[in-house]
C-alpha atoms as a PDB file:
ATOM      1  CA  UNK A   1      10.306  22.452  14.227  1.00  0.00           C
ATOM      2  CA  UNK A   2       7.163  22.429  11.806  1.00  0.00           C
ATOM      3  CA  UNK A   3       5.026  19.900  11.581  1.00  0.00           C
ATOM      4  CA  UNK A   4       5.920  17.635   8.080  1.00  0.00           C
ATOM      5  CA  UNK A   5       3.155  17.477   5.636  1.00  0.00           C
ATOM      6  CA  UNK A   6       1.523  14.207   4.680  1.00  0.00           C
ATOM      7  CA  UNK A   7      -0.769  14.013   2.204  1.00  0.00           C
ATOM      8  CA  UNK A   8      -3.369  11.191   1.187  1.00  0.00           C
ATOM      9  CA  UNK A   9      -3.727  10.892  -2.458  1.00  0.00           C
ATOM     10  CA  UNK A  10      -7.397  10.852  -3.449  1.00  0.00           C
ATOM     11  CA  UNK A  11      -7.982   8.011  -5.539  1.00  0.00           C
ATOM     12  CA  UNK A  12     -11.440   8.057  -4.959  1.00  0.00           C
ATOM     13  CA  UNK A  13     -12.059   4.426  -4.072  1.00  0.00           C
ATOM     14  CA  UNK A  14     -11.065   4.127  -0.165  1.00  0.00           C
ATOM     15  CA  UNK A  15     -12.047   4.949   2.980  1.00  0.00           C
ATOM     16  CA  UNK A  16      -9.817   7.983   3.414  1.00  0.00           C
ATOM     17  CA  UNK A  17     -11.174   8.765   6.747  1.00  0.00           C
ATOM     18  CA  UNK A  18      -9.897   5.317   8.595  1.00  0.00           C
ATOM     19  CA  UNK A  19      -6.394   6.198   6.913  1.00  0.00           C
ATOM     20  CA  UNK A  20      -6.472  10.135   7.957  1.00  0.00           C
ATOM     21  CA  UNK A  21      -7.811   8.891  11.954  1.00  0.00           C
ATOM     22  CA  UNK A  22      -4.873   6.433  12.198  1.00  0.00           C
ATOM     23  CA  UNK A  23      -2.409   9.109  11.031  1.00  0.00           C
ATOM     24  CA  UNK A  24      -4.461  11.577  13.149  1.00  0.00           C
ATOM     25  CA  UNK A  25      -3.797   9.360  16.589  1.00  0.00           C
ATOM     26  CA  UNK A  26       0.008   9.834  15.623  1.00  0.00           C
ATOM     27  CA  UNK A  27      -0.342  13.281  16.207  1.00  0.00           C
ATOM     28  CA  UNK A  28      -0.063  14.214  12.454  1.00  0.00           C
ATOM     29  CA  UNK A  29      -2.726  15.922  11.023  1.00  0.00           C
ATOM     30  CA  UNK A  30      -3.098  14.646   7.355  1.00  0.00           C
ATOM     31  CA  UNK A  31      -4.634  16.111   4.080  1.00  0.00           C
ATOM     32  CA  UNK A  32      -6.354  14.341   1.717  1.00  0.00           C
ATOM     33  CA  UNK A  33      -5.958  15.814  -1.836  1.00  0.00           C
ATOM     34  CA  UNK A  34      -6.368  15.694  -5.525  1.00  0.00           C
ATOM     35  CA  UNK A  35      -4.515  18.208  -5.962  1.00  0.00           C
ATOM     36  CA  UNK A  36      -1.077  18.305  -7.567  1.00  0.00           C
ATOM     37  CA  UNK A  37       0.677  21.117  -6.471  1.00  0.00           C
ATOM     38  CA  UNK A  38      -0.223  19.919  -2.936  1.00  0.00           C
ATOM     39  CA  UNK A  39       0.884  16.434  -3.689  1.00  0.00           C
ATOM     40  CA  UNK A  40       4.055  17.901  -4.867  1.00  0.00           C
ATOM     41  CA  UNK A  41       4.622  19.570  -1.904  1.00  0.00           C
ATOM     42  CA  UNK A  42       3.751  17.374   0.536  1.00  0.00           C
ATOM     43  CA  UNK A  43       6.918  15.919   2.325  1.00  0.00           C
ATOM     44  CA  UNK A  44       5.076  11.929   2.676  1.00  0.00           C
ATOM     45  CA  UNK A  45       2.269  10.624   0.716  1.00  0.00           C
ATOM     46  CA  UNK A  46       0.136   8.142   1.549  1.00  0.00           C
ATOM     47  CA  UNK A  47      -1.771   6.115  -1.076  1.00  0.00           C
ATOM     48  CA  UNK A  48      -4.413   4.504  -0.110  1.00  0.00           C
ATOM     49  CA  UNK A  49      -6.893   1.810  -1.819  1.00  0.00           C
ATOM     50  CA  UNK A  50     -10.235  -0.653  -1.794  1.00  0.00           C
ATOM     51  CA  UNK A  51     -11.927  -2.029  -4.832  1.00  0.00           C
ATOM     52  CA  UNK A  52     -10.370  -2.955  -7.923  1.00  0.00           C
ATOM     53  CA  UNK A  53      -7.227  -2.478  -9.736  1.00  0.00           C
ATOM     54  CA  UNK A  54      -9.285  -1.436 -13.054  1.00  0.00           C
ATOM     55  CA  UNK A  55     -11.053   1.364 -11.070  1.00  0.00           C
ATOM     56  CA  UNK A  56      -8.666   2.701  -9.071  1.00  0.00           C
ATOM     57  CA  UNK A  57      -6.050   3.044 -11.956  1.00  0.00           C
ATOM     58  CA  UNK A  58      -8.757   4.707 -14.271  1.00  0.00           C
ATOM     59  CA  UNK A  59      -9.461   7.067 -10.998  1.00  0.00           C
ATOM     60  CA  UNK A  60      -6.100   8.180 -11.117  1.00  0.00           C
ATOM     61  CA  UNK A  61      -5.802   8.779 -14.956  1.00  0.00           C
ATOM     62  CA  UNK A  62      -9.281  10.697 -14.635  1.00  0.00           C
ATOM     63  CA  UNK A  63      -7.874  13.078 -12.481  1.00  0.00           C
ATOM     64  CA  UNK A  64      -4.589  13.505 -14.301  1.00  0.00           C
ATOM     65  CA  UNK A  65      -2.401  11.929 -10.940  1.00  0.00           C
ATOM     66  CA  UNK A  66      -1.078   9.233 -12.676  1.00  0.00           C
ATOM     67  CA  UNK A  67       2.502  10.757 -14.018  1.00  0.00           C
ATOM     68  CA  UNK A  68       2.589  12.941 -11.079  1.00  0.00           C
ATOM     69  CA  UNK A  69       2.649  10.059  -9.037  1.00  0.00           C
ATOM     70  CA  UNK A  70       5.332   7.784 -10.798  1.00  0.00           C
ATOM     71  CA  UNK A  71       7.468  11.060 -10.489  1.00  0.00           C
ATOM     72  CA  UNK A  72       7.271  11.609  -7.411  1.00  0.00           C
ATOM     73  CA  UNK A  73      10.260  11.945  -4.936  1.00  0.00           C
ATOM     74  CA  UNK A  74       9.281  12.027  -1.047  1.00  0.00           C
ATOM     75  CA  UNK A  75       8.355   8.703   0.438  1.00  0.00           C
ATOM     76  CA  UNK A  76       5.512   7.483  -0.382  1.00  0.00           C
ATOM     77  CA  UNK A  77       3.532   4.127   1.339  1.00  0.00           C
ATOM     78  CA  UNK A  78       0.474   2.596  -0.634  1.00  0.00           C
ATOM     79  CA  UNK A  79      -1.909   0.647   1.691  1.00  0.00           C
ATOM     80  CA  UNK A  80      -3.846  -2.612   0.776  1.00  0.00           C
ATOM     81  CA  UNK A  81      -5.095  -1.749  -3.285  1.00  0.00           C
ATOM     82  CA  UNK A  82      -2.514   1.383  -3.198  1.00  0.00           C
ATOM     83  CA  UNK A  83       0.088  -1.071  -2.324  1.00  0.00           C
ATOM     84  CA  UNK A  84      -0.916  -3.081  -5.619  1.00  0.00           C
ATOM     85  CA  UNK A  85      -1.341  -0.283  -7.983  1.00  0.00           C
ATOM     86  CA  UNK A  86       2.897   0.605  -7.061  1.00  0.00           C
ATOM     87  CA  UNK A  87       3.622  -3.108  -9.015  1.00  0.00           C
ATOM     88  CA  UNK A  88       3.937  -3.474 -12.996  1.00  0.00           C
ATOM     89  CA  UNK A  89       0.296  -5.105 -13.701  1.00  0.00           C
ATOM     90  CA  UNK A  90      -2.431  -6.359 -12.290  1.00  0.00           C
ATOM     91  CA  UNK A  91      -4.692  -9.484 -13.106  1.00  0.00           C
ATOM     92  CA  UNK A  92      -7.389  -7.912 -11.324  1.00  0.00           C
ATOM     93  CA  UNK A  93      -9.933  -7.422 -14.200  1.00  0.00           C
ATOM     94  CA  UNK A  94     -13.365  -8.335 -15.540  1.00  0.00           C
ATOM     95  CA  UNK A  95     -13.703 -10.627 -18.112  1.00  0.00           C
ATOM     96  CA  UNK A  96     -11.497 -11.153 -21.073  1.00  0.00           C
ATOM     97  CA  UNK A  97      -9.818  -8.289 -20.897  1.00  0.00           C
ATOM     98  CA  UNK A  98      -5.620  -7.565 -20.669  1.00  0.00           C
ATOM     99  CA  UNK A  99      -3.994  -7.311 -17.417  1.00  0.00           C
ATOM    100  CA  UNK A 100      -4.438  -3.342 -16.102  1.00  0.00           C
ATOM    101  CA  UNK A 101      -1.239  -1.619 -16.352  1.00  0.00           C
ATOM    102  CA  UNK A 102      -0.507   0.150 -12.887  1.00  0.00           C
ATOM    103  CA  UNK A 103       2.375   2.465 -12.031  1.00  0.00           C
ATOM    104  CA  UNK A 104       5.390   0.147 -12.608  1.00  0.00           C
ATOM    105  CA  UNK A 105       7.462   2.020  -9.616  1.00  0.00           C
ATOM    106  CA  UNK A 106       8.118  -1.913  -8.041  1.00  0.00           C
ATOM    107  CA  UNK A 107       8.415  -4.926 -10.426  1.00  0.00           C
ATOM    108  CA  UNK A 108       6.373  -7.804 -10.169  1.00  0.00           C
ATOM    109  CA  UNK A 109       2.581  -8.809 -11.455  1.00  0.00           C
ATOM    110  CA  UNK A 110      -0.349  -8.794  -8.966  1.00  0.00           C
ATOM    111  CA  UNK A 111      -1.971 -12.024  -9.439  1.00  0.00           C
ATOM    112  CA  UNK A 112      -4.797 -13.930  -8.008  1.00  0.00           C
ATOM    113  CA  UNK A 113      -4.016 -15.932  -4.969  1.00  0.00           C
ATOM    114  CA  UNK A 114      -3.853 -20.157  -5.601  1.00  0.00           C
ATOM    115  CA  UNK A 115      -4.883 -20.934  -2.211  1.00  0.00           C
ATOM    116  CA  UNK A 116      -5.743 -24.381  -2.540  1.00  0.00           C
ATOM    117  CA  UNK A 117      -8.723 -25.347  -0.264  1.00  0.00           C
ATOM    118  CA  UNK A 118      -8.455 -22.045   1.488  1.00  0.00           C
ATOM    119  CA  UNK A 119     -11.358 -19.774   1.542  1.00  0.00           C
ATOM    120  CA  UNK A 120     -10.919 -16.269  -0.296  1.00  0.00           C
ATOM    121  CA  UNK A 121     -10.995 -13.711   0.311  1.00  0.00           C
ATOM    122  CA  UNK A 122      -7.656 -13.612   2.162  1.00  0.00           C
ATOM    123  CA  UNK A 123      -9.528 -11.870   5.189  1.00  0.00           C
ATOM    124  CA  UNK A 124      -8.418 -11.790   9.060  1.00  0.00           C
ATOM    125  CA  UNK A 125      -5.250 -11.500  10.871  1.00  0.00           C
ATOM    126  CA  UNK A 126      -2.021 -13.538   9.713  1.00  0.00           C
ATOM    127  CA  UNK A 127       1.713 -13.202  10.689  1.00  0.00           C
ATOM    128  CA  UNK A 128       4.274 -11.437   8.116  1.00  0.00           C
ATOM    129  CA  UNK A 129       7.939 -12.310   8.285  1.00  0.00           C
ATOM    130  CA  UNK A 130      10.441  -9.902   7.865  1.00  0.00           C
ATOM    131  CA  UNK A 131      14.373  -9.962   8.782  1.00  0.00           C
ATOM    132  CA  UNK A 132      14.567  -6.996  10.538  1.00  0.00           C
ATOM    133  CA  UNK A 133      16.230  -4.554   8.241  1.00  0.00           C
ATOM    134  CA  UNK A 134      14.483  -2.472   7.142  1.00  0.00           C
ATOM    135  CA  UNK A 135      13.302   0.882   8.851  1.00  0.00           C
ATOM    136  CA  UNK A 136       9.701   0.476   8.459  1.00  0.00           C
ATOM    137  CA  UNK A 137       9.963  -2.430  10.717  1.00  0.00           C
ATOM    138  CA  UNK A 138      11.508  -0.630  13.763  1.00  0.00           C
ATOM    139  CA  UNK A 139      10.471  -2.237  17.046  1.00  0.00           C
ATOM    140  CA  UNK A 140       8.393  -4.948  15.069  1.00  0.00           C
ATOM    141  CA  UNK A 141       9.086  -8.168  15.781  1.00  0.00           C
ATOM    142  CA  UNK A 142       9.054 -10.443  12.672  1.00  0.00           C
ATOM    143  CA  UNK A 143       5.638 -12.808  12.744  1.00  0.00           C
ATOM    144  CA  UNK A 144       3.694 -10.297  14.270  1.00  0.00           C
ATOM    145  CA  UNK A 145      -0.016 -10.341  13.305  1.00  0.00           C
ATOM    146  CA  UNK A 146      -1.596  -7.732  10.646  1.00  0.00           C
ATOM    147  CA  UNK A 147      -5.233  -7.571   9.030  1.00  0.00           C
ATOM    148  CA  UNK A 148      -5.150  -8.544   5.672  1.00  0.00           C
ATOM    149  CA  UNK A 149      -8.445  -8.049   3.486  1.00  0.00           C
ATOM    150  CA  UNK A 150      -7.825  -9.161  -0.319  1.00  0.00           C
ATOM    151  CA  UNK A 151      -7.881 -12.028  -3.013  1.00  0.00           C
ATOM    152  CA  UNK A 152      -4.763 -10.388  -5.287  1.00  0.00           C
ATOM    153  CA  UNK A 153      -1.367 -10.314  -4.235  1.00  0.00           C
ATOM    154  CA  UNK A 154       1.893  -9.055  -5.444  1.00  0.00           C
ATOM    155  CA  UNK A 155       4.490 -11.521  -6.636  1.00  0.00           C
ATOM    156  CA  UNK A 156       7.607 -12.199  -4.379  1.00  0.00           C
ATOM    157  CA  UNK A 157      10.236 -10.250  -5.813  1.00  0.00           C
ATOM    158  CA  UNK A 158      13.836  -8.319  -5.058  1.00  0.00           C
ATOM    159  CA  UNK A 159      12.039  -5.747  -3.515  1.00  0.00           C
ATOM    160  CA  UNK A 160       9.866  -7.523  -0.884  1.00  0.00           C
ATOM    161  CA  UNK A 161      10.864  -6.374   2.352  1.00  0.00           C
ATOM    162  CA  UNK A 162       8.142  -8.790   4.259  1.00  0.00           C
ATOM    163  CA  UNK A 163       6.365 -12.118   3.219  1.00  0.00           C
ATOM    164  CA  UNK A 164       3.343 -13.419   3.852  1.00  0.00           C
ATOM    165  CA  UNK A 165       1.836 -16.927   3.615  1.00  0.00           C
ATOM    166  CA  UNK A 166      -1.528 -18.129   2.084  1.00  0.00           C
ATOM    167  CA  UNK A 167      -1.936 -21.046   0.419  1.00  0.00           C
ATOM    168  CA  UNK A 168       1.501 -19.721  -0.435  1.00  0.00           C
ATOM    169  CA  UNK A 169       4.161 -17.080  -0.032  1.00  0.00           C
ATOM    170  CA  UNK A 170       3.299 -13.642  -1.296  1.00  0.00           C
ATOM    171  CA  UNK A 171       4.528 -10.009  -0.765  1.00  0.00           C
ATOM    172  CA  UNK A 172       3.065  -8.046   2.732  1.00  0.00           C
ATOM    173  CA  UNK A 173       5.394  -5.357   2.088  1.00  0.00           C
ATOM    174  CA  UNK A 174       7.383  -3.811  -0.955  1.00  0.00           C
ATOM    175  CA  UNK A 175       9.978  -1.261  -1.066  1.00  0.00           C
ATOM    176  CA  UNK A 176      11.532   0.540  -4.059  1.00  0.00           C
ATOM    177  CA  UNK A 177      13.838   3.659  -3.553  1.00  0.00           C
ATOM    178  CA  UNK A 178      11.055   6.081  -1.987  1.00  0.00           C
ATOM    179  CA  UNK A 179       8.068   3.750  -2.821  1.00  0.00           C
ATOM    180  CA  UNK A 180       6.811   1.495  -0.254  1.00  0.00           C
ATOM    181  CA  UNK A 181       3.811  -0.335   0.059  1.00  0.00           C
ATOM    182  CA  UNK A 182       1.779  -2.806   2.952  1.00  0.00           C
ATOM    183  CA  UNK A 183      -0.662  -5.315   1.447  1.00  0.00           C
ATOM    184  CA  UNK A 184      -2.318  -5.199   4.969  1.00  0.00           C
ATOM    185  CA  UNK A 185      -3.912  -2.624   6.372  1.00  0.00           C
ATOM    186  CA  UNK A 186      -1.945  -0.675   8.649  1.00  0.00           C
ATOM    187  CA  UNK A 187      -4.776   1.397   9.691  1.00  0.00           C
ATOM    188  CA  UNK A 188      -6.855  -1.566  10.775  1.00  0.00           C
ATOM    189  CA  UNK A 189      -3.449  -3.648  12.528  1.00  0.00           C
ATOM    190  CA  UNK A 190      -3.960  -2.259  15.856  1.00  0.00           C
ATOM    191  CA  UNK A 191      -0.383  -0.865  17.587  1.00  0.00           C
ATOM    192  CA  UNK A 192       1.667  -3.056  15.086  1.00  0.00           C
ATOM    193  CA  UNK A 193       0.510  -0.915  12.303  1.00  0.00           C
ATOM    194  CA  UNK A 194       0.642   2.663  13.891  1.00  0.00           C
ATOM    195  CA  UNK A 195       3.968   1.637  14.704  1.00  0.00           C
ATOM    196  CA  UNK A 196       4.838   1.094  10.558  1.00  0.00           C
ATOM    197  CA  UNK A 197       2.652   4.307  10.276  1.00  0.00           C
ATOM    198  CA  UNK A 198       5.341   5.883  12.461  1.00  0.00           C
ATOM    199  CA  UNK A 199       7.898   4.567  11.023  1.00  0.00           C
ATOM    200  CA  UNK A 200       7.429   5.689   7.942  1.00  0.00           C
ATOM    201  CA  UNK A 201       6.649   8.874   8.917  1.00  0.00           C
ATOM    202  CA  UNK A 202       9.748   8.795  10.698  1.00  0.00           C
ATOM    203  CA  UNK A 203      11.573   8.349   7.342  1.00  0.00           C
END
């Protein structure tokens, strides 16, 4: 049976490395690529992201991935920033300016996080619920622990699949027909998130 191909979308603002070594330790030897014809043919995609909303979306436009990704049809899980960039809009911006329209492939507004006294960033280990469902969360207990780094969040919406809580409830996970996304970072979350990894690539 051949090997599937994944393929990391190069969005130029993450550390594609840490993504491609957790996939690696699966035994699945990952590609990161610009490139649309191998985007197009890979059978998962993985988008990846760390920064800003504003600079990761104008990364994609610059290199003429935006479309390609909104069309595309093979799974495809955003981590952390790539998660955010799946939603409608983001607050995420300097200044005055409009919200920074991102894909739109999941509904809901990233917004920053009202966290009362709470320090942000959101940064460390915390416990997302899930009910069990859902395939990405094979052999997960619900309340298990993942690393969270960020001071955005999605929106809970009809296509959360897992909550987390911060000064409030927000989205850990999304899920859209083949568009999934973890607001943690499953490359940082220890055996917890290789096992999502797996999942997904399991898909």
């Amino acid at each position: 049976m051949a090997q599937q191909q994944v393929v990391i979308i190069d969005t130029g603002c993450a550390n594609l490395s840490s993504v491609r070594m957790a996939i690696a330790r699966l035994g699945v030897n990952a590609e990161v690529s610009r490139d649309a014809a191998t985007i197009e043919a890979a059978d998962k995609l993985i988008l990846p992201g760390v920064g800003t909303a504003k600079a990761a979306m104008a990364n994609l436009n610059e290199r003429g991935l935006t479309e390609l990704v909104r069309a595309a049809k093979q799974p495809l899980l955003g981590f952390c920033l790539g998660m955010q960039m799946l939603a409608q809009a983001s607050e995420e911006h300097m200044g005055g300016e409009t919200d920074i329209p991102c894909l739109g492939v999941v509904p809901g507004k990233v917004k920053l996080m009202q966290v009362g006294d709470l320090r942000l960033p959101h940064m460390g280990w915390n416990q997302v619920e899930h009910d069990g469902s859902h395939p990405l969360f094979a052999g997960i207990p619900s309340g298990s622990y993942f690393y969270f780094v960020h001071s955005y969040a999605l929106e809970v919406t009809d296509a959360t699949l897992a909550r987390c809580d911060y000064g409030g409830p927000f989205t850990a996970v999304v899920g859209r027909d083949n568009f999934f996304g973890a607001q943690f970072h499953p490359e940082r979350s220890g055996k917890v998130g290789a096992r999502l990894i797996q999942n997904f690539l399991d898909m």
